[in-house]
PDB file of N, CA and C in Angstrom:
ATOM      1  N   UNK A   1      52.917 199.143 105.675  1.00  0.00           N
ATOM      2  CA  UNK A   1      53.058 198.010 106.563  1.00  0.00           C
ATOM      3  C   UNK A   1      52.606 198.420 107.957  1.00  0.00           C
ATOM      4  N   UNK A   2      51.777 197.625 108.569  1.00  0.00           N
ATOM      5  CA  UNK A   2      51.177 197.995 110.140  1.00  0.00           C
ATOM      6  C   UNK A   2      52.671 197.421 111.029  1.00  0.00           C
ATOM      7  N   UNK A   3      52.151 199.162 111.796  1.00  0.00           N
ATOM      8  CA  UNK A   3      53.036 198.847 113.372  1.00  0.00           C
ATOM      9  C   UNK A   3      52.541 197.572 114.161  1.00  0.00           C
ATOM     10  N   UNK A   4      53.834 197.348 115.168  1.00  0.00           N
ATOM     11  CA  UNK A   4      53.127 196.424 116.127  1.00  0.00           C
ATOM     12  C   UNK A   4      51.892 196.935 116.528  1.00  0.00           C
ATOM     13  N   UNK A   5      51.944 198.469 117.346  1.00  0.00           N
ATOM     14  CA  UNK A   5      50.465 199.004 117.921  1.00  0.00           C
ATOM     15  C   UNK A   5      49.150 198.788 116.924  1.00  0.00           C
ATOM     16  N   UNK A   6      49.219 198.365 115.576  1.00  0.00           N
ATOM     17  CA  UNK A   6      48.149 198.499 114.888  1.00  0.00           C
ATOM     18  C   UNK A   6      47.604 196.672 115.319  1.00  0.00           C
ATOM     19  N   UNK A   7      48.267 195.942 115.423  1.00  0.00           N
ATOM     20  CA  UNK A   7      48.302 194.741 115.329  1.00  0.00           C
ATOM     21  C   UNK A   7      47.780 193.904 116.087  1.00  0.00           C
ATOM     22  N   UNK A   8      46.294 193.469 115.905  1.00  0.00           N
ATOM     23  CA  UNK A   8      45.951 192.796 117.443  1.00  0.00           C
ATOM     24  C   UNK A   8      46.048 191.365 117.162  1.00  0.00           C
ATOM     25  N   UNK A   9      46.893 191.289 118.222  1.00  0.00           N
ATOM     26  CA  UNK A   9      47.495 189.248 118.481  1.00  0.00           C
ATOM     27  C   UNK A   9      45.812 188.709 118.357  1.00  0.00           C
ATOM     28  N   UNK A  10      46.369 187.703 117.778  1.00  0.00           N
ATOM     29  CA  UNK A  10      45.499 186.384 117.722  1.00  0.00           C
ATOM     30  C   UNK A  10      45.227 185.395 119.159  1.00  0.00           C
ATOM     31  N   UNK A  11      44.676 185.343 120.062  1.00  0.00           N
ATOM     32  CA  UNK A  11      44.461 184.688 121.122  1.00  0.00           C
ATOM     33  C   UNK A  11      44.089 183.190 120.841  1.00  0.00           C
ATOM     34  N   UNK A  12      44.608 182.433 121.108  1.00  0.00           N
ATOM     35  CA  UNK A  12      43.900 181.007 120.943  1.00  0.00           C
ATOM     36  C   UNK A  12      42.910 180.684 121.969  1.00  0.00           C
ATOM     37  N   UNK A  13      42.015 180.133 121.233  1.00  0.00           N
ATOM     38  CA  UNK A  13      40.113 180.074 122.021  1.00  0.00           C
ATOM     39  C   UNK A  13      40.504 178.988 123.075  1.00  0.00           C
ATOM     40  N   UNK A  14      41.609 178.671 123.606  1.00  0.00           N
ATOM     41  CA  UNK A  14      41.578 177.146 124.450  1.00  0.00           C
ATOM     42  C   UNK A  14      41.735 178.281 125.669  1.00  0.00           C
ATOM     43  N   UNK A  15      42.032 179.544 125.692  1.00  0.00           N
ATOM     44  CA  UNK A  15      42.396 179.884 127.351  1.00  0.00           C
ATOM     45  C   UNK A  15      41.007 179.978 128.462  1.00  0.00           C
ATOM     46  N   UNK A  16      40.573 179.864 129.142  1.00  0.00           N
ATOM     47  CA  UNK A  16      39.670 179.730 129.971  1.00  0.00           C
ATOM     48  C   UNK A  16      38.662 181.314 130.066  1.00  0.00           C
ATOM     49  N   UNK A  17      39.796 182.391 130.155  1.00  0.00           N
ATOM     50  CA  UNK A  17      39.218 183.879 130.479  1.00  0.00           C
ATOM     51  C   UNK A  17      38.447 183.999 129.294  1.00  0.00           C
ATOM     52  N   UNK A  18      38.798 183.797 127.849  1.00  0.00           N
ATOM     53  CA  UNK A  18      37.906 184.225 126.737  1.00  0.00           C
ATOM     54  C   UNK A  18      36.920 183.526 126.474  1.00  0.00           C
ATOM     55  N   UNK A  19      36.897 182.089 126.729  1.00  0.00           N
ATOM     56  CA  UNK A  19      36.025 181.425 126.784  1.00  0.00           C
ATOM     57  C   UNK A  19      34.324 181.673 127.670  1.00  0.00           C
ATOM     58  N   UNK A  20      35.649 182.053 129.133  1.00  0.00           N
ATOM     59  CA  UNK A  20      34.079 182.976 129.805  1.00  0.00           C
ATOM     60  C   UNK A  20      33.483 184.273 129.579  1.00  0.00           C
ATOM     61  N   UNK A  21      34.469 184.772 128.472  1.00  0.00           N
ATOM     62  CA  UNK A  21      33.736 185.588 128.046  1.00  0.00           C
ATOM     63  C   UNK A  21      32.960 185.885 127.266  1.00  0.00           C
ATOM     64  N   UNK A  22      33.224 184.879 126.006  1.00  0.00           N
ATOM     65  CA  UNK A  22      32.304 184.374 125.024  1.00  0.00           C
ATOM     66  C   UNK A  22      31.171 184.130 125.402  1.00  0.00           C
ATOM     67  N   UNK A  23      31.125 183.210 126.652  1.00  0.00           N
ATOM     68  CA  UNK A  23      29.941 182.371 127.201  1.00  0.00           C
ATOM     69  C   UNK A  23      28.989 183.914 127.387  1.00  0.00           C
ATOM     70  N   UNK A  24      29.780 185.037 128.538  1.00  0.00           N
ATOM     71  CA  UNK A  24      28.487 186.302 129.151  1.00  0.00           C
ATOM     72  C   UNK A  24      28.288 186.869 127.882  1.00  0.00           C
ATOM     73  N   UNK A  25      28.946 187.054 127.093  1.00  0.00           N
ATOM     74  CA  UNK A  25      28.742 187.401 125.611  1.00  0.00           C
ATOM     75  C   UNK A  25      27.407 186.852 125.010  1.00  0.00           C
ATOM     76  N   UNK A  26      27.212 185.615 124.817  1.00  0.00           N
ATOM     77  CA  UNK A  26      26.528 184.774 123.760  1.00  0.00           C
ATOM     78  C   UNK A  26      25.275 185.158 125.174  1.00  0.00           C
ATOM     79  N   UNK A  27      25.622 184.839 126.523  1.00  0.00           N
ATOM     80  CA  UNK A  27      24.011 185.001 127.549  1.00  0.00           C
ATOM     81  C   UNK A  27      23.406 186.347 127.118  1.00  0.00           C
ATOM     82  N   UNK A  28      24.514 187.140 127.472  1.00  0.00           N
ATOM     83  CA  UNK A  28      24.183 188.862 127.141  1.00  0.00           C
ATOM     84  C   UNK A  28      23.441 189.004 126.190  1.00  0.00           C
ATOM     85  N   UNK A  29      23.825 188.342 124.856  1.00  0.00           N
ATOM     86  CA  UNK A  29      22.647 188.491 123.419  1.00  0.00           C
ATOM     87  C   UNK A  29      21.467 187.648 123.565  1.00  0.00           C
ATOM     88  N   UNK A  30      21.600 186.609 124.211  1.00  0.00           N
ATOM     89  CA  UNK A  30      20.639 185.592 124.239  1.00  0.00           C
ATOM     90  C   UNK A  30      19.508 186.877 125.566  1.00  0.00           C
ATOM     91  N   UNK A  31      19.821 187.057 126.604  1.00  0.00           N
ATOM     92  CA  UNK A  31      18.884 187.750 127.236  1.00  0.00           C
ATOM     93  C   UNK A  31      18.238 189.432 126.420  1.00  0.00           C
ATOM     94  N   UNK A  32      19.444 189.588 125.596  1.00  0.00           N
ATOM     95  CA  UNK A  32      18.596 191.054 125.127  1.00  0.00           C
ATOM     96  C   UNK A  32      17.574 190.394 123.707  1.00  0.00           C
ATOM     97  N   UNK A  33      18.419 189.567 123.103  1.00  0.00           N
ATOM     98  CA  UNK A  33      17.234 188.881 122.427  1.00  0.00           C
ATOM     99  C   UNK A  33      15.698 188.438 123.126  1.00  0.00           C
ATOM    100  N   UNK A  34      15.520 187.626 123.908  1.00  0.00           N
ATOM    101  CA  UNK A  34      14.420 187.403 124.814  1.00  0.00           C
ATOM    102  C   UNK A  34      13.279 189.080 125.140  1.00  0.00           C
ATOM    103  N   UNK A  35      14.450 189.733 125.118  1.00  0.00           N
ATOM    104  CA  UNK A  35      13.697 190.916 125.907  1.00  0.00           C
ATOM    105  C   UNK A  35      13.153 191.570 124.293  1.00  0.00           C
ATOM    106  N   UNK A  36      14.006 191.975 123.676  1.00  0.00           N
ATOM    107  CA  UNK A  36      13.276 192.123 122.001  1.00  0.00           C
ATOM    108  C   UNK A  36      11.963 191.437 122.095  1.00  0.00           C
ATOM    109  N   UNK A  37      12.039 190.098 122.029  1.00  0.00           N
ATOM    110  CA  UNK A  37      11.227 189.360 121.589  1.00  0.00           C
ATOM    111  C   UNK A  37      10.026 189.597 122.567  1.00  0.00           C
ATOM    112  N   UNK A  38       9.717 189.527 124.039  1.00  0.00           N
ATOM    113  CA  UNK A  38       8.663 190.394 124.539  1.00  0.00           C
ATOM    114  C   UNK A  38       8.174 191.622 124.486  1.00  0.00           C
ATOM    115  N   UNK A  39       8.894 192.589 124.524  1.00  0.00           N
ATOM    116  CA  UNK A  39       8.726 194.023 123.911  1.00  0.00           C
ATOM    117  C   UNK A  39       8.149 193.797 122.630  1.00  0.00           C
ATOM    118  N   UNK A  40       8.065 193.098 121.594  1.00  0.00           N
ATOM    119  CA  UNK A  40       7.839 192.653 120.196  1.00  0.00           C
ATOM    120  C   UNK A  40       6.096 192.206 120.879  1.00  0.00           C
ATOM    121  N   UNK A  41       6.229 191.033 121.644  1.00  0.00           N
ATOM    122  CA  UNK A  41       4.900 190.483 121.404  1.00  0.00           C
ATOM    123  C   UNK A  41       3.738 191.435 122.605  1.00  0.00           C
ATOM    124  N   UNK A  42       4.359 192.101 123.344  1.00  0.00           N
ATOM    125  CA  UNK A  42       3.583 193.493 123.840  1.00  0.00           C
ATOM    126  C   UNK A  42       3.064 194.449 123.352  1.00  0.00           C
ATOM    127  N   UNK A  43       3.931 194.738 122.256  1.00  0.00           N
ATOM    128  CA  UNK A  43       3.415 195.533 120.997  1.00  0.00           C
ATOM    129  C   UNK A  43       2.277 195.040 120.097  1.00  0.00           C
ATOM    130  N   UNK A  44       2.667 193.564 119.902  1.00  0.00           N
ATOM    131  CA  UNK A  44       1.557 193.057 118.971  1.00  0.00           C
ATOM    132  C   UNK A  44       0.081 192.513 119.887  1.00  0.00           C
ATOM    133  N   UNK A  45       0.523 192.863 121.405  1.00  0.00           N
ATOM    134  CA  UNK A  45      -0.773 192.684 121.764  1.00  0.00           C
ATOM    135  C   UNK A  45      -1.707 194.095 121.865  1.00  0.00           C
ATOM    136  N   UNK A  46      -1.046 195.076 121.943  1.00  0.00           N
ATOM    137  CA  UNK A  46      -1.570 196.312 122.168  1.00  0.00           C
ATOM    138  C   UNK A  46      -1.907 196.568 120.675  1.00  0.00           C
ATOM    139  N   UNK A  47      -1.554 196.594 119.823  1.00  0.00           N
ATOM    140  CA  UNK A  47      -1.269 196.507 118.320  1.00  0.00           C
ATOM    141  C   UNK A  47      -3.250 195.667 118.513  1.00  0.00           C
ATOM    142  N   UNK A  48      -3.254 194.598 118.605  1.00  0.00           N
ATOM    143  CA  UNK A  48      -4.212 194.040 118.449  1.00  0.00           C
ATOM    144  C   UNK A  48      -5.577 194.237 119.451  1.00  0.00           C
ATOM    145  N   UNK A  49      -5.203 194.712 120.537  1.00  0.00           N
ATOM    146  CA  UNK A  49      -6.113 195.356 121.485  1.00  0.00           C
ATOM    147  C   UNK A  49      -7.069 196.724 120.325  1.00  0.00           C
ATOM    148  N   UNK A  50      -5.901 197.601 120.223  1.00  0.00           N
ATOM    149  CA  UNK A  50      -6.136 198.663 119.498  1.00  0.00           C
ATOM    150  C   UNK A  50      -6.824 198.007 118.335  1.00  0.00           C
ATOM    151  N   UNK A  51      -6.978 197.199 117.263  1.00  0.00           N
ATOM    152  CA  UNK A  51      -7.199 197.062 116.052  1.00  0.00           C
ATOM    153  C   UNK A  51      -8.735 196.587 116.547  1.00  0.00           C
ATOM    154  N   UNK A  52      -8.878 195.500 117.521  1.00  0.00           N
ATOM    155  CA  UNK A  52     -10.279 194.758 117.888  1.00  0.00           C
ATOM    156  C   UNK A  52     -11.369 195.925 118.586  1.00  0.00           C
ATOM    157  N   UNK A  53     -10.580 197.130 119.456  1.00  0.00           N
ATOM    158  CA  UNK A  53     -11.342 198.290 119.895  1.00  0.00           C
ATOM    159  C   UNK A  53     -12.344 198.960 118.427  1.00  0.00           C
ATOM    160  N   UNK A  54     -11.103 199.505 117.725  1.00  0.00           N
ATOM    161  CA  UNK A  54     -12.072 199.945 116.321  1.00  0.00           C
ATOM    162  C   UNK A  54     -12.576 199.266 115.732  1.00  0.00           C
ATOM    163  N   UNK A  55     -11.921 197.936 115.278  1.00  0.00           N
ATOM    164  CA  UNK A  55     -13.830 197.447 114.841  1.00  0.00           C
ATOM    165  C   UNK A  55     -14.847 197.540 115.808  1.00  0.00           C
ATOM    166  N   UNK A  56     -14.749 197.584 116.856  1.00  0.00           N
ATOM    167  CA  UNK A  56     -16.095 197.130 117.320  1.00  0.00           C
ATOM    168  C   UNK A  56     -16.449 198.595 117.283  1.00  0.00           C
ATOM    169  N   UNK A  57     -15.703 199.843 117.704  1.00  0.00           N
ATOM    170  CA  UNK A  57     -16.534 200.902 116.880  1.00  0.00           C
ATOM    171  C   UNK A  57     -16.948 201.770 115.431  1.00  0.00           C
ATOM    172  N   UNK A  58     -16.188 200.770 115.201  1.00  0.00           N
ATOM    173  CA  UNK A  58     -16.239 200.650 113.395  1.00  0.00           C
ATOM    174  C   UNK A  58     -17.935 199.693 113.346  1.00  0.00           C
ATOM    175  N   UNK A  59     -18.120 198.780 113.682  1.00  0.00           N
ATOM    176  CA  UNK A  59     -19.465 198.129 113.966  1.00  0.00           C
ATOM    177  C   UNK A  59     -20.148 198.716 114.627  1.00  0.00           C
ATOM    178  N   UNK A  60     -20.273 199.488 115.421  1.00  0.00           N
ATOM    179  CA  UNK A  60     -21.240 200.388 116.126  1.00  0.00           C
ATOM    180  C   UNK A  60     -21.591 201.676 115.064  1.00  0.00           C
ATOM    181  N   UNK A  61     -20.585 202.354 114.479  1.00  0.00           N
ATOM    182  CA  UNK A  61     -20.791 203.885 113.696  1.00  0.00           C
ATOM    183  C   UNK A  61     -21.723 203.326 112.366  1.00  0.00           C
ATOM    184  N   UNK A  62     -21.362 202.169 111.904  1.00  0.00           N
ATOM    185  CA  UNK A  62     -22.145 201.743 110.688  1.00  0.00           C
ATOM    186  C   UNK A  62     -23.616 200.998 111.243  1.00  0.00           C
ATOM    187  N   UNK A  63     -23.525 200.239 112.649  1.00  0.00           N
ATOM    188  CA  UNK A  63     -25.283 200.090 113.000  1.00  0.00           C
ATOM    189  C   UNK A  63     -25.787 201.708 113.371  1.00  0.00           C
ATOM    190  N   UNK A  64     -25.009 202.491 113.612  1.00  0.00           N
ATOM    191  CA  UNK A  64     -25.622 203.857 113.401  1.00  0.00           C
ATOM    192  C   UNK A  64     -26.216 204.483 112.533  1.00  0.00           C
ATOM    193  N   UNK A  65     -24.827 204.260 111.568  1.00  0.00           N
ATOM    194  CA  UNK A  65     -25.543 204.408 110.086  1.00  0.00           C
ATOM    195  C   UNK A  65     -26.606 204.131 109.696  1.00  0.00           C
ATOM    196  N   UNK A  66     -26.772 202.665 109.904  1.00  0.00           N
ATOM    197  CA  UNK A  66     -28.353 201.995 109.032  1.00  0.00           C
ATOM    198  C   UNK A  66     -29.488 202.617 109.944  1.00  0.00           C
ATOM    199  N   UNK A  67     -29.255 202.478 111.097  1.00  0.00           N
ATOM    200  CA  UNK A  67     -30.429 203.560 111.779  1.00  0.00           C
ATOM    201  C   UNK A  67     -30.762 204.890 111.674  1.00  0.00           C
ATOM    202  N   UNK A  68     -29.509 205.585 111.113  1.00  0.00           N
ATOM    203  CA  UNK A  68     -29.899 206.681 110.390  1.00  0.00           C
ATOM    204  C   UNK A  68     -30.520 206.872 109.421  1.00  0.00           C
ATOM    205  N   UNK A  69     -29.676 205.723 107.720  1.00  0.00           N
ATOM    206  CA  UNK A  69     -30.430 205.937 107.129  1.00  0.00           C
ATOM    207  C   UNK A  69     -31.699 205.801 106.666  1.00  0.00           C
ATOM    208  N   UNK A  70     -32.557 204.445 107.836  1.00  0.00           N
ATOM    209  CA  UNK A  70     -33.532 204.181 108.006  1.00  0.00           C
ATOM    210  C   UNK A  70     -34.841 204.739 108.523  1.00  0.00           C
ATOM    211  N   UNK A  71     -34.075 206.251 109.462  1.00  0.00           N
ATOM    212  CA  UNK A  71     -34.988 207.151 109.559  1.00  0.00           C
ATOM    213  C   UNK A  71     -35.339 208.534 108.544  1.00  0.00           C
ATOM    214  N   UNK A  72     -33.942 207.958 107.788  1.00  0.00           N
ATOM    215  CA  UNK A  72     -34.391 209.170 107.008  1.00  0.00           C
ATOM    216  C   UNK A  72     -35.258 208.991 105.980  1.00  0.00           C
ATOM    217  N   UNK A  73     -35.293 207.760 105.607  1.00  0.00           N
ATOM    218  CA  UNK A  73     -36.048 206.873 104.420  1.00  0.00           C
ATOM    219  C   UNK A  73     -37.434 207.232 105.115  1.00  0.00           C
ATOM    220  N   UNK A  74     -37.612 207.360 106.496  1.00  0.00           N
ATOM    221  CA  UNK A  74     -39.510 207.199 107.044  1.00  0.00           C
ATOM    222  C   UNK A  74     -39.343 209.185 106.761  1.00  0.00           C
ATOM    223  N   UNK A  75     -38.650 209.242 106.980  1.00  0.00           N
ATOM    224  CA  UNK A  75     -39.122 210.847 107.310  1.00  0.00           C
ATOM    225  C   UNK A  75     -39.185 211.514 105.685  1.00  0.00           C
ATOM    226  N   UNK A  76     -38.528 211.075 104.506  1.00  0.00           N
ATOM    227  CA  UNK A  76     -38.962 211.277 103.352  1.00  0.00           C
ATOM    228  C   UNK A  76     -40.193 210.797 103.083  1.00  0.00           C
ATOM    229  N   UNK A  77     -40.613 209.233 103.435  1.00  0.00           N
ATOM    230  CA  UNK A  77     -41.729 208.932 102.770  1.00  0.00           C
ATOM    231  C   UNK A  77     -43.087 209.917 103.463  1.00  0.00           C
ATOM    232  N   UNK A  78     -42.625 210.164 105.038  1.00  0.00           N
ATOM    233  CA  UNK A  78     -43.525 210.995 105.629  1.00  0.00           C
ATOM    234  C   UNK A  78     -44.080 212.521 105.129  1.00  0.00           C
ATOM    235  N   UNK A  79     -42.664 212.758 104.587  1.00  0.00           N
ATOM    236  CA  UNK A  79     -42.460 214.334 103.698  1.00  0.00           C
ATOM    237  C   UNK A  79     -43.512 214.232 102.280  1.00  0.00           C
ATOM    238  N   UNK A  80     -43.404 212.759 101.584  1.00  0.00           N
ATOM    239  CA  UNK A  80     -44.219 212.681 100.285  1.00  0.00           C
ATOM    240  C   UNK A  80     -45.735 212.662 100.545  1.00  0.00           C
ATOM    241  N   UNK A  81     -45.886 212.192 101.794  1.00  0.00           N
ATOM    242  CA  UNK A  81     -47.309 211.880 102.177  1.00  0.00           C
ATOM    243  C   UNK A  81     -47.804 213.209 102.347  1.00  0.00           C
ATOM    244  N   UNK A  82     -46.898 213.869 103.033  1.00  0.00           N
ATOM    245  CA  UNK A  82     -47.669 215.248 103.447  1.00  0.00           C
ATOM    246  C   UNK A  82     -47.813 215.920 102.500  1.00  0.00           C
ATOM    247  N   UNK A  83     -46.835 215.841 101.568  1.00  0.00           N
ATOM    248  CA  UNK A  83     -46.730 216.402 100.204  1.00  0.00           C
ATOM    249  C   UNK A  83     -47.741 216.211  99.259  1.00  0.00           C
ATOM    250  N   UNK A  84     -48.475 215.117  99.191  1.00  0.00           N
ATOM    251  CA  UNK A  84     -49.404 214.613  98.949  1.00  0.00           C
ATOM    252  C   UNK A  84     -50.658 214.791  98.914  1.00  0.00           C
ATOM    253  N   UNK A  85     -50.968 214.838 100.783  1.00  0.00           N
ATOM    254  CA  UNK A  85     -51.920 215.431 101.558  1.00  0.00           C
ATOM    255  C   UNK A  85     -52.287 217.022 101.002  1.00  0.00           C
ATOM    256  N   UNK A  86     -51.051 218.037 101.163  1.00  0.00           N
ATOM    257  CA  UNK A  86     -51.367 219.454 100.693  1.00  0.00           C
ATOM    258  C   UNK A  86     -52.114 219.622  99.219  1.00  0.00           C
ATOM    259  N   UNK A  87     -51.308 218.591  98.344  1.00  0.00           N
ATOM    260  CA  UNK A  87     -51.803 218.850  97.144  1.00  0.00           C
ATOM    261  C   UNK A  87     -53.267 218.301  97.351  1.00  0.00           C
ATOM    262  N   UNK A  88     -53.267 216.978  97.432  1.00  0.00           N
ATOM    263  CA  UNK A  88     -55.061 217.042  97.740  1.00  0.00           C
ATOM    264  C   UNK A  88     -55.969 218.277  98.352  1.00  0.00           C
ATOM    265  N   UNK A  89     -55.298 218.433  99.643  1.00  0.00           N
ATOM    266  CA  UNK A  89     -56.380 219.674 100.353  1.00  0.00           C
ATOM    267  C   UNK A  89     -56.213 221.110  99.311  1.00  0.00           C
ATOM    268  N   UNK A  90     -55.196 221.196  98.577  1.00  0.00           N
ATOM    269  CA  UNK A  90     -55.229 222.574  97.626  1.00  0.00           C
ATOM    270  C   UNK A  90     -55.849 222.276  96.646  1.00  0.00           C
ATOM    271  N   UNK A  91     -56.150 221.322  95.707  1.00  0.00           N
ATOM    272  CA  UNK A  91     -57.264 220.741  95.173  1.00  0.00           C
ATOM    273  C   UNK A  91     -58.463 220.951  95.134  1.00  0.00           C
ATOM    274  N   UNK A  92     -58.515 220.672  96.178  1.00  0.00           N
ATOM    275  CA  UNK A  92     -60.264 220.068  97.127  1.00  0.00           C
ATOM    276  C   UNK A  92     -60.680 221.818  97.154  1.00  0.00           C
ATOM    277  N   UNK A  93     -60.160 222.476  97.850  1.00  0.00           N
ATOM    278  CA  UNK A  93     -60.242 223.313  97.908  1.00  0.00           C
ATOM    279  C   UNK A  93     -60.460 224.435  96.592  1.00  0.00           C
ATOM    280  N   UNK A  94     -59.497 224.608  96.059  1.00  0.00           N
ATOM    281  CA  UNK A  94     -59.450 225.299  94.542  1.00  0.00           C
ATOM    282  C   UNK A  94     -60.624 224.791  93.751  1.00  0.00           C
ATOM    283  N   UNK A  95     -60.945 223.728  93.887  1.00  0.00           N
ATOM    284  CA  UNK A  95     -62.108 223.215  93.122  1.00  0.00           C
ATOM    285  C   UNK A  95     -63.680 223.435  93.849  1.00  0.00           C
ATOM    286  N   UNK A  96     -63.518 223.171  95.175  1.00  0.00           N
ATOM    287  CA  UNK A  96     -64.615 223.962  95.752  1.00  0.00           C
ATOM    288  C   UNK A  96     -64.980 225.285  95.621  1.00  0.00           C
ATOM    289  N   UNK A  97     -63.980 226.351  96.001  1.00  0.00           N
ATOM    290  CA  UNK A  97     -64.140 227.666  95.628  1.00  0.00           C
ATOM    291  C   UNK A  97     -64.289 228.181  94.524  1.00  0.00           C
ATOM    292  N   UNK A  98     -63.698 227.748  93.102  1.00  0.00           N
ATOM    293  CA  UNK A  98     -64.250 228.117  92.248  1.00  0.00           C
ATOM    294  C   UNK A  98     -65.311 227.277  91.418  1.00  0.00           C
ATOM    295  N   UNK A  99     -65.944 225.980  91.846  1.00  0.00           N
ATOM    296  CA  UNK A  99     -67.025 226.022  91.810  1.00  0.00           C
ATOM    297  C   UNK A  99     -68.641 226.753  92.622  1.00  0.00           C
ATOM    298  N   UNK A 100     -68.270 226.933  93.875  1.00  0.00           N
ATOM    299  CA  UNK A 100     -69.054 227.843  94.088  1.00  0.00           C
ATOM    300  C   UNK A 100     -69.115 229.364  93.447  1.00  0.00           C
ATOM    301  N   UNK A 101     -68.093 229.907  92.959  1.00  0.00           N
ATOM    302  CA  UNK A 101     -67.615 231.005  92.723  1.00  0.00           C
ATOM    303  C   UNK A 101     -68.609 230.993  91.446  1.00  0.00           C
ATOM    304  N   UNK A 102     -68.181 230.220  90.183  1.00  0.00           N
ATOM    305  CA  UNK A 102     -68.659 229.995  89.267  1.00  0.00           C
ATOM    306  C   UNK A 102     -70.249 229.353  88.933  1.00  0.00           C
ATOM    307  N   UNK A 103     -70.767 228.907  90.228  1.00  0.00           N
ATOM    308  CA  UNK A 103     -72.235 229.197  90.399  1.00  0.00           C
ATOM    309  C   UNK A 103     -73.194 230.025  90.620  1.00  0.00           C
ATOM    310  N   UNK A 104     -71.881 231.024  91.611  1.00  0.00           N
ATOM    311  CA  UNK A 104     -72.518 232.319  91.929  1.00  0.00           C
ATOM    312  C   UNK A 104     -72.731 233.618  91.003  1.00  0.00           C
ATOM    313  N   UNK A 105     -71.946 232.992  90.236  1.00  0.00           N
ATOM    314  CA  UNK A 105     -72.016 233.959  88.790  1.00  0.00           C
ATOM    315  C   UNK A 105     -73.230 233.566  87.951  1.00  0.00           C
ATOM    316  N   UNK A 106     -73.243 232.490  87.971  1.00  0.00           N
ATOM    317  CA  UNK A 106     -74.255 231.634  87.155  1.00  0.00           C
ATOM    318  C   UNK A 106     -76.139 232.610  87.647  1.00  0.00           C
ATOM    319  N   UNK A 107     -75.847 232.533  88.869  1.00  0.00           N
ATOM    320  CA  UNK A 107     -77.188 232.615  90.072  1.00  0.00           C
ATOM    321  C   UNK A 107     -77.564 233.918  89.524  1.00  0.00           C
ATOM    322  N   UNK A 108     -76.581 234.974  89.878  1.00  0.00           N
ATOM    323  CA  UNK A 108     -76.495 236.167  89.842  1.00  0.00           C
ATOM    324  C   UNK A 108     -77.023 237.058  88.636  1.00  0.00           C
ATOM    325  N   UNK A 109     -78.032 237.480  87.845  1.00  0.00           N
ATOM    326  CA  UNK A 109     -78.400 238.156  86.978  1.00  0.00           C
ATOM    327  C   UNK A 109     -77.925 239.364  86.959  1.00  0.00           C
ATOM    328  N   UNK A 110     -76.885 239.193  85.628  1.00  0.00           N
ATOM    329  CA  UNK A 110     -76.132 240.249  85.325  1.00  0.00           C
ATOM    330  C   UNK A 110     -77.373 241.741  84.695  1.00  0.00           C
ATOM    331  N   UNK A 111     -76.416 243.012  85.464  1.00  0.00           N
ATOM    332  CA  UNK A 111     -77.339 244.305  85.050  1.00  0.00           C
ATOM    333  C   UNK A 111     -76.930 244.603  83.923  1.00  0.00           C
ATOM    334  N   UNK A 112     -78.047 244.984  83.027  1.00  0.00           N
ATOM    335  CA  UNK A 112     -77.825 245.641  81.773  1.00  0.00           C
ATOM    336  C   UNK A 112     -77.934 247.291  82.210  1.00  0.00           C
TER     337      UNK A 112
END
């Protein structure tokens, strides 16, 4: 069984003092609520500052991209050309020299 000391009286809500206290009570939550609620939408503006910053360098690193990979596409096809080019001139060449080579043998009267 609770002592008196455990026992807190019941106040009836008609006295004036609790009433005003209820009232700074209910302002007190009502102003820290308000303040939540800006701190909240400060966040979601920085929140959204931050998110609109990276795309746009999220859109910049990928027009990078395509300009990269667009030079690398010229500088391969440039690589095949040259690649190309050598084999022709080693060709041209190999076929010149040993056709002369093989004329000069021709020309040349072998000694018995």
């Amino acid at each position: 069984m609770p002592t008196p000391e455990t026992v807190i009286p019941f106040a009836p809500a008609s006295s004036s003092g609790n009433a005003d206290q209820l009232d700074r009570a209910g302002q007190t939550i009502l102003q820290l609520l308000h303040k939540a609620v800006g701190v909240a939408e400060e966040n979601s503006r920085n929140a959204i500052e931050i998110a609109q910053g990276l795309s746009h360098k999220l859109r910049e690193a990928e027009g990078r991209i395509a300009e990269l990979e667009a030079q690398a596409a010229a500088y391969q096809e440039q690589a095949e050309r040259a690649e190309q080019w050598l084999l022709r001139v080693y060709t041209e060449i190999e076929d010149r020299f040993l056709r002369q080579d093989q004329n000069a043998r021709r020309r040349v009267p072998q000694r018995r």
